[in-house]
C-alpha atoms as a PDB file:
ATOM      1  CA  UNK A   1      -5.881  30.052  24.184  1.00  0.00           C
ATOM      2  CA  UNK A   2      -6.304  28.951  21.131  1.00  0.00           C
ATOM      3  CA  UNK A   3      -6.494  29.290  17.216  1.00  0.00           C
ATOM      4  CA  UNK A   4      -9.918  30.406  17.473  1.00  0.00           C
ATOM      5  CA  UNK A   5      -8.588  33.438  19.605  1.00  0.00           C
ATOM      6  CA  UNK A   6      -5.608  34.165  17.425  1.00  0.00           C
ATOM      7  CA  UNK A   7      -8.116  34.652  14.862  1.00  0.00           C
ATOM      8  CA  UNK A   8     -10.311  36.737  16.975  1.00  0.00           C
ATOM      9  CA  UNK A   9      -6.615  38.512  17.677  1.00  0.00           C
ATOM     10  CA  UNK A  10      -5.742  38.838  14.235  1.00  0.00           C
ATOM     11  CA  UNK A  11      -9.076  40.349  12.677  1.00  0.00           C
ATOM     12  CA  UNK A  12      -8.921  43.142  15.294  1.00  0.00           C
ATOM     13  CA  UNK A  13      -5.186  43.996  14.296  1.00  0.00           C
ATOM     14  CA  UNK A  14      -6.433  44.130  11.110  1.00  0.00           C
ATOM     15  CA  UNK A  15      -9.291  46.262  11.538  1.00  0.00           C
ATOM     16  CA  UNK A  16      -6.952  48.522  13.411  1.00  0.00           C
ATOM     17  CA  UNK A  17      -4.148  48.599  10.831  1.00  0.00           C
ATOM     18  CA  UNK A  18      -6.920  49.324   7.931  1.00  0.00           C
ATOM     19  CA  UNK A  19      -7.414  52.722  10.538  1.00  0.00           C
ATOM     20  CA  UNK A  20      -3.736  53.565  10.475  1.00  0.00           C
ATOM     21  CA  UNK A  21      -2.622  56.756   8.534  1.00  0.00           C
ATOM     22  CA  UNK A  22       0.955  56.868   7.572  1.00  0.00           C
ATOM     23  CA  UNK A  23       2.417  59.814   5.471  1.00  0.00           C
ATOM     24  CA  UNK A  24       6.258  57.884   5.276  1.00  0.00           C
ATOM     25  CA  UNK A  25       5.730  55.157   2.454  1.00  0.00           C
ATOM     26  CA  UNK A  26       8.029  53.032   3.846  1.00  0.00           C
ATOM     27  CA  UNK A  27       5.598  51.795   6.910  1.00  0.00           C
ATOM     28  CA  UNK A  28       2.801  51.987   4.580  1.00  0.00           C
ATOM     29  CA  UNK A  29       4.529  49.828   2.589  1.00  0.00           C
ATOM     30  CA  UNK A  30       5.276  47.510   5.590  1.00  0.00           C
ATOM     31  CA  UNK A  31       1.751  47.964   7.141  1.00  0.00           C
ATOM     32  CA  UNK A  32      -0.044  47.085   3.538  1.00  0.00           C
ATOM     33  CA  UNK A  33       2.257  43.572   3.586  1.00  0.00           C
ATOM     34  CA  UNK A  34       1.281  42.854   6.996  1.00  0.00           C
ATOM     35  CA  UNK A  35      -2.178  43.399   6.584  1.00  0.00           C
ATOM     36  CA  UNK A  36      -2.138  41.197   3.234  1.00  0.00           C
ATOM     37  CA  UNK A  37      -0.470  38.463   5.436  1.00  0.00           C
ATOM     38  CA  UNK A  38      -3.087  39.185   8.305  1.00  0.00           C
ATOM     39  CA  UNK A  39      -5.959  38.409   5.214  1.00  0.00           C
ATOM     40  CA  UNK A  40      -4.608  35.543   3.605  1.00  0.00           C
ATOM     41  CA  UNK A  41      -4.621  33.599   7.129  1.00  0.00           C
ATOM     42  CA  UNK A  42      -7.720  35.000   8.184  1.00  0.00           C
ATOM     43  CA  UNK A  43      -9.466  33.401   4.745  1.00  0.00           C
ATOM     44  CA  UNK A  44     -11.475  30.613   5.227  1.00  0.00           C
ATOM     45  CA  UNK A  45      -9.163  27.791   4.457  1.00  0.00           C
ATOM     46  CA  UNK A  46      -8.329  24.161   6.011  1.00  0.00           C
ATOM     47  CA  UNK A  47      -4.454  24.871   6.392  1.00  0.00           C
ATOM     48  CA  UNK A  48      -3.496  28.416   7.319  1.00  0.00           C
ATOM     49  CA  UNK A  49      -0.327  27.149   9.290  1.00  0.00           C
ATOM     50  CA  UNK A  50       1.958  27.858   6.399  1.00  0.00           C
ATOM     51  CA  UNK A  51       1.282  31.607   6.312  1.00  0.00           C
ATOM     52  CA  UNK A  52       1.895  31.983  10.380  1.00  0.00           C
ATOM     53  CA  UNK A  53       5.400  31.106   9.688  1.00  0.00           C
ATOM     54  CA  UNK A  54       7.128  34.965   9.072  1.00  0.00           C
ATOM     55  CA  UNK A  55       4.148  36.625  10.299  1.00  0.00           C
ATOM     56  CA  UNK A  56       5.938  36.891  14.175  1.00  0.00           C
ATOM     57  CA  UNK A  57       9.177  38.218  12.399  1.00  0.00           C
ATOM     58  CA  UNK A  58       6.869  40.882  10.477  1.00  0.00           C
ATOM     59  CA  UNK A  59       5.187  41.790  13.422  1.00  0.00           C
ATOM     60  CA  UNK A  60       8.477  42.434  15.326  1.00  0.00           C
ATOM     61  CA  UNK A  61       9.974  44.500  12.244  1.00  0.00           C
ATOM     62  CA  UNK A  62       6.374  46.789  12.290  1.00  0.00           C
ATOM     63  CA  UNK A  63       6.823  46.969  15.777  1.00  0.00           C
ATOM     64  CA  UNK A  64       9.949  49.365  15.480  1.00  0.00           C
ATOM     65  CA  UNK A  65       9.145  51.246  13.014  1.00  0.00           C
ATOM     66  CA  UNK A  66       5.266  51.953  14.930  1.00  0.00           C
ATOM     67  CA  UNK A  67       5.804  51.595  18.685  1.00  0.00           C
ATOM     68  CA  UNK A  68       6.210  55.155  19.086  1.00  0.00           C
ATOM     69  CA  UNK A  69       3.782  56.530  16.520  1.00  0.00           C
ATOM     70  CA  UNK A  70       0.836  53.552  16.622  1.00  0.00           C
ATOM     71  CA  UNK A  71       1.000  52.474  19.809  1.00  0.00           C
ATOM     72  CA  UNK A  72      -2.327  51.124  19.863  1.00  0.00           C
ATOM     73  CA  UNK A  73      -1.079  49.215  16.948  1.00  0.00           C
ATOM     74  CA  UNK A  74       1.657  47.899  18.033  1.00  0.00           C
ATOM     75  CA  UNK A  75      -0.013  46.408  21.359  1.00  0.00           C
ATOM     76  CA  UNK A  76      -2.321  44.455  18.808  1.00  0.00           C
ATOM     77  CA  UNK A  77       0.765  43.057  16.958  1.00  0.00           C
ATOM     78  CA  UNK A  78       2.779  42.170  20.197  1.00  0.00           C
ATOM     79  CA  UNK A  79      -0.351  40.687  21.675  1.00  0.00           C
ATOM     80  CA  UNK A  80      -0.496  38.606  18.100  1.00  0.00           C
ATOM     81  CA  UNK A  81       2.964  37.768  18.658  1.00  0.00           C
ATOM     82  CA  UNK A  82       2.499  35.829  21.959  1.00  0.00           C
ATOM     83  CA  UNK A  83      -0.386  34.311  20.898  1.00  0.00           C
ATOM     84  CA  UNK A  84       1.863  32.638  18.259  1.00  0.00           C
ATOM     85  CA  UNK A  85       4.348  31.671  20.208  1.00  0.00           C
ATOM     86  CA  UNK A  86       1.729  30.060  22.571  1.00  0.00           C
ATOM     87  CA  UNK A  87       0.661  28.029  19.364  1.00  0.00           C
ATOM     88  CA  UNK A  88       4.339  27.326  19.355  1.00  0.00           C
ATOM     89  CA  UNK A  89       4.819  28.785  15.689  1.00  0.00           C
END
């Protein structure tokens, strides 16, 4: 594995959080965030590795407020997660 699939990773997280419908602000709120952290790495840039750095704490944090409610979601983000820590970030 490699960056190329954490990309491949992170655009279908996004694509599935732009699907997500939350009536409690609060993890719209958090779900909006993530997703604007999910774009800025996914632009075309030569260093992204800056913005990976909270994006696995994030994850973990939209994780428990989802699990039970998105949990197609969530399998995206933990799946994301690993990835990262297989990139050791």
């Amino acid at each position: 594995m490699d960056k190329q699939e954490l990309h491949r990773q992170l655009k279908q997280l996004h694509a599935e959080l732009q699907q997500v419908e939350l009536p409690d602000s609060n993890e719209r709120e958090t779900l909006q965030k993530l997703a604007g952290d999910i774009r800025k790495i996914l632009e075309p840039k030569e260093d992204r590795t800056q913005h990976y750095g909270g994006l696995s704490e994030r994850l973990r944090e939209a994780i428990a407020q989802l699990e039970a409610s998105h949990p197609k979601a969530t399998m995206l983000m933990g799946q994301v997660i690993d990835q990262l820590a297989y990139l050791g970030v």
